[in-house]
C-alpha atoms as a PDB file:
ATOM      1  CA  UNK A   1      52.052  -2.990  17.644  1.00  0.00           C
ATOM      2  CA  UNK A   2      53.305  -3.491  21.508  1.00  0.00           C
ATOM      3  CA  UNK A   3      53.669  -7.227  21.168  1.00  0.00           C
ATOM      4  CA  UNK A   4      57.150  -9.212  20.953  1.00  0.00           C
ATOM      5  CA  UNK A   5      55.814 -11.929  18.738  1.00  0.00           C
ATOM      6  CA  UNK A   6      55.091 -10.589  15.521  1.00  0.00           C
ATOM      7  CA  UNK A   7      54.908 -12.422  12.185  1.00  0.00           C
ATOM      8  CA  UNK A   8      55.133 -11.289   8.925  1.00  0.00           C
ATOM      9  CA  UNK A   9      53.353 -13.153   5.873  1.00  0.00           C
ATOM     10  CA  UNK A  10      53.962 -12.645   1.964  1.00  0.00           C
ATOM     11  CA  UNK A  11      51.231 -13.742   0.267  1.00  0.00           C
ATOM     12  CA  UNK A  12      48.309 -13.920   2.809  1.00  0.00           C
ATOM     13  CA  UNK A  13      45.119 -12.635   0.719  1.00  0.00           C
ATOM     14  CA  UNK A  14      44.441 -16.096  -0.079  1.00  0.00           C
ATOM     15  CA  UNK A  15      45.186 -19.782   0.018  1.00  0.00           C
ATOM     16  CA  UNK A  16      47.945 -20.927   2.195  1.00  0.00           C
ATOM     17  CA  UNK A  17      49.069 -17.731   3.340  1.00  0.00           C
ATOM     18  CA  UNK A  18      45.622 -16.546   4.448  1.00  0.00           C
ATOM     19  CA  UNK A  19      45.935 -19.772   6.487  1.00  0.00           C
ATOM     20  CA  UNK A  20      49.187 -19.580   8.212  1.00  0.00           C
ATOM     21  CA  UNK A  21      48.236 -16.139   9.204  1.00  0.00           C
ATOM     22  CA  UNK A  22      44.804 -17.386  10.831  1.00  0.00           C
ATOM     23  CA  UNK A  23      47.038 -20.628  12.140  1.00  0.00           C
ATOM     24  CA  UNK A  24      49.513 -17.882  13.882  1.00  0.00           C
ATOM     25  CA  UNK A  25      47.353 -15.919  15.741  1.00  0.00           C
ATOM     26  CA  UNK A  26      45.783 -18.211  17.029  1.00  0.00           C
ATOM     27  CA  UNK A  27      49.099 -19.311  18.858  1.00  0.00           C
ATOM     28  CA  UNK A  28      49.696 -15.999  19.570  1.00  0.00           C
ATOM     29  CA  UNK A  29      51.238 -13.897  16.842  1.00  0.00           C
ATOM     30  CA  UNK A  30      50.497 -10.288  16.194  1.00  0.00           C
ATOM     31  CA  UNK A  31      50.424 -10.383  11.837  1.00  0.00           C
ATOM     32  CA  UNK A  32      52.025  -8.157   9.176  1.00  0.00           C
ATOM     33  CA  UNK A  33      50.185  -9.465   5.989  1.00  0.00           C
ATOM     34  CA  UNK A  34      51.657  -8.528   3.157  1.00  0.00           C
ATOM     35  CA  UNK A  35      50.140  -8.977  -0.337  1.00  0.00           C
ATOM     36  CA  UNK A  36      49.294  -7.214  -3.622  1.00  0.00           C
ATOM     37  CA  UNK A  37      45.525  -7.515  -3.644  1.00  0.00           C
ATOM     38  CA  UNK A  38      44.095  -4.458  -0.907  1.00  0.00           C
ATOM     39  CA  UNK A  39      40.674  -5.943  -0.764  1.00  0.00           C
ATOM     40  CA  UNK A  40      41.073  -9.558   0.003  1.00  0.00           C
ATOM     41  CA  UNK A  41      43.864  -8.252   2.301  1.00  0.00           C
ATOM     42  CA  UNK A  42      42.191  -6.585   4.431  1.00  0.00           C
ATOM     43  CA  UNK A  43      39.058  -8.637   4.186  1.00  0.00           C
ATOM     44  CA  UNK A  44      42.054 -11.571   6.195  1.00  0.00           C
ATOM     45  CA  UNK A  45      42.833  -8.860   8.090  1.00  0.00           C
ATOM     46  CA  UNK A  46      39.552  -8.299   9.617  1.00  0.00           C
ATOM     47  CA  UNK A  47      38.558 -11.740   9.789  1.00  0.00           C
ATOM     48  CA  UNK A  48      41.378 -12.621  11.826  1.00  0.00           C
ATOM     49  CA  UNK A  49      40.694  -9.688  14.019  1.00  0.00           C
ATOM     50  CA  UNK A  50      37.711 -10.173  14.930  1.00  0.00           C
ATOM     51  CA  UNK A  51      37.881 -14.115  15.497  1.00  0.00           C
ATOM     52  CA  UNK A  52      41.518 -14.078  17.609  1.00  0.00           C
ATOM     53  CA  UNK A  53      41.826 -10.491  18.908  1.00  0.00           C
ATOM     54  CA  UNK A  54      45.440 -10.201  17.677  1.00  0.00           C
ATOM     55  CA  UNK A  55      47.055  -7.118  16.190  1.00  0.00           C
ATOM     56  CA  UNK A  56      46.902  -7.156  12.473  1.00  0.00           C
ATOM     57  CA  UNK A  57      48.396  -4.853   9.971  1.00  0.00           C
ATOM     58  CA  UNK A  58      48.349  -5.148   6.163  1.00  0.00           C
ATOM     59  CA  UNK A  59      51.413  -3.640   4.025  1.00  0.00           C
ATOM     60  CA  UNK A  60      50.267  -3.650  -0.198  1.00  0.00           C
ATOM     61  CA  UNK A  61      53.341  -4.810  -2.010  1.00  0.00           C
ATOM     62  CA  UNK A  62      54.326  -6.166  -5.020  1.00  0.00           C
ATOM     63  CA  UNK A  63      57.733  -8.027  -4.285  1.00  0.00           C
ATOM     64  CA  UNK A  64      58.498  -8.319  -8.077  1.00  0.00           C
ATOM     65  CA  UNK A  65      59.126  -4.685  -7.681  1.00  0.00           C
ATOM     66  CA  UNK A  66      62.432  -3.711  -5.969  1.00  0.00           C
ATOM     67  CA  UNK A  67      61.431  -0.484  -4.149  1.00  0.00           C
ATOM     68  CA  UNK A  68      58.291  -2.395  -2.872  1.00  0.00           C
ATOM     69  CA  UNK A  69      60.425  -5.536  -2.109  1.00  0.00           C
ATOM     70  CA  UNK A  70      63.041  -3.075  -0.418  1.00  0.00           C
ATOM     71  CA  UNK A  71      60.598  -1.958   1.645  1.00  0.00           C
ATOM     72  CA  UNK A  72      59.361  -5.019   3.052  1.00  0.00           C
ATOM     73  CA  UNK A  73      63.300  -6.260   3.359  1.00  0.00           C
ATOM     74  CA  UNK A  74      63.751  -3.097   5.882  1.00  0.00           C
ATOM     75  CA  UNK A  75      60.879  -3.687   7.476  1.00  0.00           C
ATOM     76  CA  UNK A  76      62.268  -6.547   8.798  1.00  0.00           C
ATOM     77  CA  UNK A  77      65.368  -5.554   9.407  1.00  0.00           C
ATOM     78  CA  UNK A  78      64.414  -2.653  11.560  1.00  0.00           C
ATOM     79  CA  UNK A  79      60.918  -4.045  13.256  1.00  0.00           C
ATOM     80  CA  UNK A  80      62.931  -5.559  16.055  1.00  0.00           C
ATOM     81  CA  UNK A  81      59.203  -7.361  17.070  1.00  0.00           C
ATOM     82  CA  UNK A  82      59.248  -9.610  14.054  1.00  0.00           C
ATOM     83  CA  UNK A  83      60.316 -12.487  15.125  1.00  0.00           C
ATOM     84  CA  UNK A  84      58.425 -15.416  12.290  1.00  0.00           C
ATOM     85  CA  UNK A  85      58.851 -14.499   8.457  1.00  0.00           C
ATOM     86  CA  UNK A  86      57.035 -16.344   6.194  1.00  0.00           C
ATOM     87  CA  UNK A  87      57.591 -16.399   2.870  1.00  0.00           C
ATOM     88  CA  UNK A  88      54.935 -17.649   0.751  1.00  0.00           C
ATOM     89  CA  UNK A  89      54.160 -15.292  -1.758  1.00  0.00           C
ATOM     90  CA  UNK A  90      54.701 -17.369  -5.378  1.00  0.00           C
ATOM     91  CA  UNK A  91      53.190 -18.200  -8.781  1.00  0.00           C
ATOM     92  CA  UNK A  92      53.291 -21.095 -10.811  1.00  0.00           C
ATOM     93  CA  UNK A  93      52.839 -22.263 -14.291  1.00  0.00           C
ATOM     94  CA  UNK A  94      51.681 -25.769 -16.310  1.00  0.00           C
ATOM     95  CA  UNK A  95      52.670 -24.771 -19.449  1.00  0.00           C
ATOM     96  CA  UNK A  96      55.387 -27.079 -21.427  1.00  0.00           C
ATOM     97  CA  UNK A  97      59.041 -24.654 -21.513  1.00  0.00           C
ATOM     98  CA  UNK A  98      58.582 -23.888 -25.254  1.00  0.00           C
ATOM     99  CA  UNK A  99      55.311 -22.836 -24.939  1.00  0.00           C
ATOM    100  CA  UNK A 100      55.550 -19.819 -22.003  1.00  0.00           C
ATOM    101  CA  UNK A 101      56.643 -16.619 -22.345  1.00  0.00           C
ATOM    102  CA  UNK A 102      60.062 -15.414 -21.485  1.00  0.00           C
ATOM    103  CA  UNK A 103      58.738 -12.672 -19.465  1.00  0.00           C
ATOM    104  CA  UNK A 104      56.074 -14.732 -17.296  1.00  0.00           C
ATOM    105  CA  UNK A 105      59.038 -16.529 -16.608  1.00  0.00           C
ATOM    106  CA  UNK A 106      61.376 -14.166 -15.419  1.00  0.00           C
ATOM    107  CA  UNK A 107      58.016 -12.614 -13.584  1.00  0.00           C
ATOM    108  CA  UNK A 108      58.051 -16.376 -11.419  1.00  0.00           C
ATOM    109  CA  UNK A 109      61.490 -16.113 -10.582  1.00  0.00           C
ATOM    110  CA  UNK A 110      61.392 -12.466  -9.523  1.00  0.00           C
ATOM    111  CA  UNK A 111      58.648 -13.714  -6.854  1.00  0.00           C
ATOM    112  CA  UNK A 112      59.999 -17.380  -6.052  1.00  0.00           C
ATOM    113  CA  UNK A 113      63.625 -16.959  -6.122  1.00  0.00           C
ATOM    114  CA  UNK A 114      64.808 -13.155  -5.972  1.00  0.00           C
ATOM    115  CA  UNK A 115      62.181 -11.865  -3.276  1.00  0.00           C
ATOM    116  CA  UNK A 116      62.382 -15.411  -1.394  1.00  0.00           C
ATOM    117  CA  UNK A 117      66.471 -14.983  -1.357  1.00  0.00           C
ATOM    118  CA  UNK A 118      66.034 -11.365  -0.431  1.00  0.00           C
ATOM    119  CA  UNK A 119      63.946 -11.446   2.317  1.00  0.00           C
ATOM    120  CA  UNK A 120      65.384 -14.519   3.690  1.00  0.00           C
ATOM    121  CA  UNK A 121      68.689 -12.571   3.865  1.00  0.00           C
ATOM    122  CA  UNK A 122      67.475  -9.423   5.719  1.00  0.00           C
ATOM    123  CA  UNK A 123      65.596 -11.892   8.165  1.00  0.00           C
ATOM    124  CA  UNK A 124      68.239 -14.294   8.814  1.00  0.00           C
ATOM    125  CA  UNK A 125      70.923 -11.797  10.410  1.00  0.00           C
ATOM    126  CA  UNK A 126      68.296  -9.936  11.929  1.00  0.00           C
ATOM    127  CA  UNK A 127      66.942 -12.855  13.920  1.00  0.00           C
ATOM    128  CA  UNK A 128      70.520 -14.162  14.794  1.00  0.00           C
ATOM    129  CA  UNK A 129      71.242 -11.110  16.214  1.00  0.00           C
ATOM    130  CA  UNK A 130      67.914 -10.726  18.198  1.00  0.00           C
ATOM    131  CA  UNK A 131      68.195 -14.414  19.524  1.00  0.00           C
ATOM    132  CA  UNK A 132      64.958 -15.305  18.247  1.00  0.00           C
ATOM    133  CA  UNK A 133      63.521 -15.931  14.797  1.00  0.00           C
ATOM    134  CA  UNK A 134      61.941 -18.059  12.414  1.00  0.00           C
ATOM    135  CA  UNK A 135      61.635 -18.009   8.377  1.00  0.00           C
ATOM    136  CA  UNK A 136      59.074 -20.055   6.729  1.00  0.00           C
ATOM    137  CA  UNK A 137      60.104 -20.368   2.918  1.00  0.00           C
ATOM    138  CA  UNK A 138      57.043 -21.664   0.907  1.00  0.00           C
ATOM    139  CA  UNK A 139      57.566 -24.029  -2.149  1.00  0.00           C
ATOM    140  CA  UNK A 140      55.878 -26.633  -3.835  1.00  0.00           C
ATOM    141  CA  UNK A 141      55.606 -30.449  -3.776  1.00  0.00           C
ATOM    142  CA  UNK A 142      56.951 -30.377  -7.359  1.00  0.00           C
ATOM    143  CA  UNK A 143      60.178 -29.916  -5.778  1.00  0.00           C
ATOM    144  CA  UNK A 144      60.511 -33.878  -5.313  1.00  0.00           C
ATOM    145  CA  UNK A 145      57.601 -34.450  -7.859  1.00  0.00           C
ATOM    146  CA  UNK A 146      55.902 -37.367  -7.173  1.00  0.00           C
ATOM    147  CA  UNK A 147      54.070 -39.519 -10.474  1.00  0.00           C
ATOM    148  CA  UNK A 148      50.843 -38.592  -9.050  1.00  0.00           C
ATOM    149  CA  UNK A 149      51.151 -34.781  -9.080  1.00  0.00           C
ATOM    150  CA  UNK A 150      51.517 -35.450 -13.304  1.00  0.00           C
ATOM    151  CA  UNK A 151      47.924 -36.529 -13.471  1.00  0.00           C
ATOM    152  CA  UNK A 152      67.230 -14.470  15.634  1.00  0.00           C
ATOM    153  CA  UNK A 153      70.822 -17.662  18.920  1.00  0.00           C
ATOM    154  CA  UNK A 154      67.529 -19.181  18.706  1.00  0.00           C
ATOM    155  CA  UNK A 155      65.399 -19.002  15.402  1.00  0.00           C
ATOM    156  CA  UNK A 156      63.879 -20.753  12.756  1.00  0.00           C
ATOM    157  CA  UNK A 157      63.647 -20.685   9.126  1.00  0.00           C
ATOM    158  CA  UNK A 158      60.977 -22.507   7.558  1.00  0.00           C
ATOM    159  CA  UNK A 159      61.280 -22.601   3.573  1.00  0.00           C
ATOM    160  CA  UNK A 160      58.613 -23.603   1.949  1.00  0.00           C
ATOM    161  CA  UNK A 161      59.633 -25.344  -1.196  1.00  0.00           C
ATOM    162  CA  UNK A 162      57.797 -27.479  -3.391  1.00  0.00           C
ATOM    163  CA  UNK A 163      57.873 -31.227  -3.931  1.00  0.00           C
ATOM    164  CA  UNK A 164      59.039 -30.632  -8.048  1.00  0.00           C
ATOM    165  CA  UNK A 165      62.171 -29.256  -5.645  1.00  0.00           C
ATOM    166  CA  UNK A 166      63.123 -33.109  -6.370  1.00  0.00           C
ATOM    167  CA  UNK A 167      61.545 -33.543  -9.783  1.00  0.00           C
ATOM    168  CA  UNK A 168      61.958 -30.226 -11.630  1.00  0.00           C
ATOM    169  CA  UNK A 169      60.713 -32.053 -14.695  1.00  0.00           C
ATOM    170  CA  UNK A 170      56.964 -32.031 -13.292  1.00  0.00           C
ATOM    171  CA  UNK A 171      54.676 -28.705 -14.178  1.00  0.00           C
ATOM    172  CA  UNK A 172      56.705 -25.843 -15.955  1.00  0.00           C
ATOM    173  CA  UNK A 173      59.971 -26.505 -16.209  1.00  0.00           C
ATOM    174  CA  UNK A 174      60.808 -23.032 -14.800  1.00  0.00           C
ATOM    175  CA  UNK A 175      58.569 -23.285 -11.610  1.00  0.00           C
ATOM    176  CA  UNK A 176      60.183 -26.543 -10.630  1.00  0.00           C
ATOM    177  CA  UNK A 177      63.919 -25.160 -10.679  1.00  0.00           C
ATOM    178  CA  UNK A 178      62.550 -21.986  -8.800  1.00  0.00           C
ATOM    179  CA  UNK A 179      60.735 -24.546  -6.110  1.00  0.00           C
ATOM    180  CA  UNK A 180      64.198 -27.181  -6.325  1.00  0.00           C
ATOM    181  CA  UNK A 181      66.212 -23.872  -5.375  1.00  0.00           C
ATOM    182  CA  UNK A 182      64.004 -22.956  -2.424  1.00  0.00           C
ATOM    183  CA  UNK A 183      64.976 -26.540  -1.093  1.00  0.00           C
ATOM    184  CA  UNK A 184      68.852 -26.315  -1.732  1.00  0.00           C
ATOM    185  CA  UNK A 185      68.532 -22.741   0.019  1.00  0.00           C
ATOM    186  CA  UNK A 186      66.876 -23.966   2.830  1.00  0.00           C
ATOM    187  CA  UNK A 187      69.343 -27.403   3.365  1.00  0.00           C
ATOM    188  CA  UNK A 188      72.330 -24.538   2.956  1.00  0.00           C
ATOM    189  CA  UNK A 189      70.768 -21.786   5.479  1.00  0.00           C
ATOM    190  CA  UNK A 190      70.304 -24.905   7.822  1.00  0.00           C
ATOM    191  CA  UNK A 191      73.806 -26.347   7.196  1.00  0.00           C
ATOM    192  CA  UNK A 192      75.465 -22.664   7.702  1.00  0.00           C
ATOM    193  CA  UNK A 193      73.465 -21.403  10.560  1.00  0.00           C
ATOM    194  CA  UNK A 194      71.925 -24.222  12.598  1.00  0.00           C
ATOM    195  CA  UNK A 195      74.753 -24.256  14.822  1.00  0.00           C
ATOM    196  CA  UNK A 196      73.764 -20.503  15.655  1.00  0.00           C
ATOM    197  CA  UNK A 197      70.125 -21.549  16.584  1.00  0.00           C
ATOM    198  CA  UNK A 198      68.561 -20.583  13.683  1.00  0.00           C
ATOM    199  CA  UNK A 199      65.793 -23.310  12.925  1.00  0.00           C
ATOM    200  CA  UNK A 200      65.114 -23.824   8.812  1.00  0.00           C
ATOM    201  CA  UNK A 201      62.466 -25.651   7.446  1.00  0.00           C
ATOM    202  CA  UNK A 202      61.360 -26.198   4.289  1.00  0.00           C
ATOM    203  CA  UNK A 203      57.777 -27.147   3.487  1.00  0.00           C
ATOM    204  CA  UNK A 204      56.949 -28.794   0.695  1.00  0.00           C
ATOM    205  CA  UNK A 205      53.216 -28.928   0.283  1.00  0.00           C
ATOM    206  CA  UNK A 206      51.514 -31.164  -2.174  1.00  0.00           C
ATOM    207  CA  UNK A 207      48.345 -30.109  -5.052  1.00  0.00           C
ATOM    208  CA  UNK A 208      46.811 -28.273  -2.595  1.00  0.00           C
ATOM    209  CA  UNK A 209      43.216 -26.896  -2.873  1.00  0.00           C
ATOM    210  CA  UNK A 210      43.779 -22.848  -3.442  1.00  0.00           C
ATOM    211  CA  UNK A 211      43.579 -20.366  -5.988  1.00  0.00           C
ATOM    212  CA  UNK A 212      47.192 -21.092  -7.192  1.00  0.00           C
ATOM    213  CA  UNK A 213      45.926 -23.622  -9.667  1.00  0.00           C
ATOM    214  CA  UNK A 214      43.490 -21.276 -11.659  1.00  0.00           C
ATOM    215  CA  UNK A 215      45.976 -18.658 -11.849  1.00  0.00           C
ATOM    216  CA  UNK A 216      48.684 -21.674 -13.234  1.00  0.00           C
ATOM    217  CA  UNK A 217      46.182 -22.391 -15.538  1.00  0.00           C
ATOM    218  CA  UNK A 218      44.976 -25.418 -14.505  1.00  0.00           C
ATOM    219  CA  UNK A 219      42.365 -25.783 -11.780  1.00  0.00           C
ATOM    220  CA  UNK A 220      42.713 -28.182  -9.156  1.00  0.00           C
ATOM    221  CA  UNK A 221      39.348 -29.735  -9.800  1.00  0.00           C
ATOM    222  CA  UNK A 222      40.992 -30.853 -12.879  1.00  0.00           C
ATOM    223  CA  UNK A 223      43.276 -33.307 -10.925  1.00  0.00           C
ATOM    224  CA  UNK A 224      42.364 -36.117  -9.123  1.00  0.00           C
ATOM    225  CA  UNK A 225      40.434 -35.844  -5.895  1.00  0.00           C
ATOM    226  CA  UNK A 226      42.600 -38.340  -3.984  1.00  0.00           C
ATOM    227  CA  UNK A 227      45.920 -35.985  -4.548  1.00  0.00           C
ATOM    228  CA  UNK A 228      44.409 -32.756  -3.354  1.00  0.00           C
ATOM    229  CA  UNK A 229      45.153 -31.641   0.452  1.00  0.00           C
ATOM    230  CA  UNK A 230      43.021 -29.101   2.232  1.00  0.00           C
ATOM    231  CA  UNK A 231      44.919 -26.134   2.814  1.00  0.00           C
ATOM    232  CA  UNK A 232      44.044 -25.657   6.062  1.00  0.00           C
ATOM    233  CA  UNK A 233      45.347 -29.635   6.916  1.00  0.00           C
ATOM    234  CA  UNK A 234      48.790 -28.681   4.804  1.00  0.00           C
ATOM    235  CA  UNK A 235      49.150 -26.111   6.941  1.00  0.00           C
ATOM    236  CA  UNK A 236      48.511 -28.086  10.029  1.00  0.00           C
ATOM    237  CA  UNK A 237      50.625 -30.733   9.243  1.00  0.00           C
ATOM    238  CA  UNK A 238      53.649 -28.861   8.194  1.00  0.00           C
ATOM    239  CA  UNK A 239      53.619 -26.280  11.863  1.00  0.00           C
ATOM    240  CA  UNK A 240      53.306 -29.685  13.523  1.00  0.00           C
ATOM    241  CA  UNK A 241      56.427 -30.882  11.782  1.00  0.00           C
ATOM    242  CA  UNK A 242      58.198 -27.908  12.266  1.00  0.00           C
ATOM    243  CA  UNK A 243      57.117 -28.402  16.370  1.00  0.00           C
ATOM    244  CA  UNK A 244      59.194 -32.040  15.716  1.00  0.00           C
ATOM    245  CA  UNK A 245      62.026 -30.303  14.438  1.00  0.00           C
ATOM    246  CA  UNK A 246      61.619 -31.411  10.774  1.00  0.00           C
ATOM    247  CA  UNK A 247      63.903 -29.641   8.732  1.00  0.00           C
ATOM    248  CA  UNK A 248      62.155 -30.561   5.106  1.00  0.00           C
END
């Protein structure tokens, strides 16, 4: 890759990341898509390709393992290109606390809290020092839980949280505090480094219509019809926020 504007997505096989990275190139990124699953990867990949003309290259990783996480956390450290990390990769869970297993949960905070933190950390420094940069955190709109859900100078850091960030109680216990620690992150990395021109923002997306639910457990045509965005409109909504200046 020869460009100067490249982003780097966790998570984009499907769902919202699969949608940022179509959203970014067509605003004139060059991608590094990063996910576990090789087919529907590079299935993105070529879609994206073919319908923007932008440079795309796919890394497999599974950032609940370190070595794979490391190498993804020197990628951006040394890739002076990469100028847009966003960090979406997550999984969720409905189940009540005394009914999940200890292990799934330690599995959830490996992806939404440990490899969020990590990468966060190599990019932030990184993008300080190259004047440009932005970090896109994704979380959940169970960070501020709403009743309804029930039923590098010059850079920016967009965390995207969750709404149960604000109402850990909603959904697994668990995923909420992971999601309610992407927000404090975020409102720290913002309060630490803003004043360097680092932009942070935190998006907290609402039930949103992607695969995340089935692999929670509970589909999302199982909730009501009015509460469900689009992905491709969440997405929308939150780069046009972030073009405002929103912070969360």
């Amino acid at each position: 890759m020869t460009t100067n504007n490249i982003a780097l997505v966790t998570g984009a096989s499907s769902g919202i990341g699969a949608v940022y990275a179509d959203r970014l190139s067509k605003i004139g990124y060059d991608l590094i898509l990063v996910a576990r699953n090789a087919d529907k990867l590079q299935n993105v990949a070529e879609t994206i390709r073919k319908e923007s003309g932008r440079n795309v290259e796919i890394v497999i990783a599974d950032l609940a393992k370190k070595t794979e996480l490391l190498k993804i956390e020197n990628l951006i450290k040394e890739n002076n290109a990469i100028n847009l990390l966003v960090n979406n990769a997550g999984i969720g869970a409905v189940t009540p606390l005394l009914q999940s297993n200890e292990d799934q949960m330690e599995h959830m905070i490996d992806i939404n809290v440990t490899a969020l933190t990590r990468l966060s950390y190599a990019a932030a420094p990184a993008f300080i020092n190259r004047s440009n940069g932005t970090i896109i955190n994704i979380a959940s709109i169970v960070a501020i839980g709403p009743p309804a859900f029930i039923n590098r100078s010059n850079g920016t850091i967009i965390n995207i949280a969750s709404i149960v960030a604000i109402g850990p109680e909603i959904l697994n216990g668990v995923y909420g505090a992971t999601k309610a620690y992407v927000l404090a992150l975020t409102q720290s990395l913002q309060h630490e480094l803003g004043a360097k021109g680092l932009r942070v923002q935190a998006v907290l997306p609402g039930a949103t219509a992607t695969g995340f639910w089935d692999a929670a457990g509970m589909p999302h045509s199982n909730l009501p019809s009015e509460i469900v965005m689009k992905t491709e409109d969440m997405v929308d909504a939150a780069l046009k926020g972030l073009a405002l200046g929103e912070v969360d």
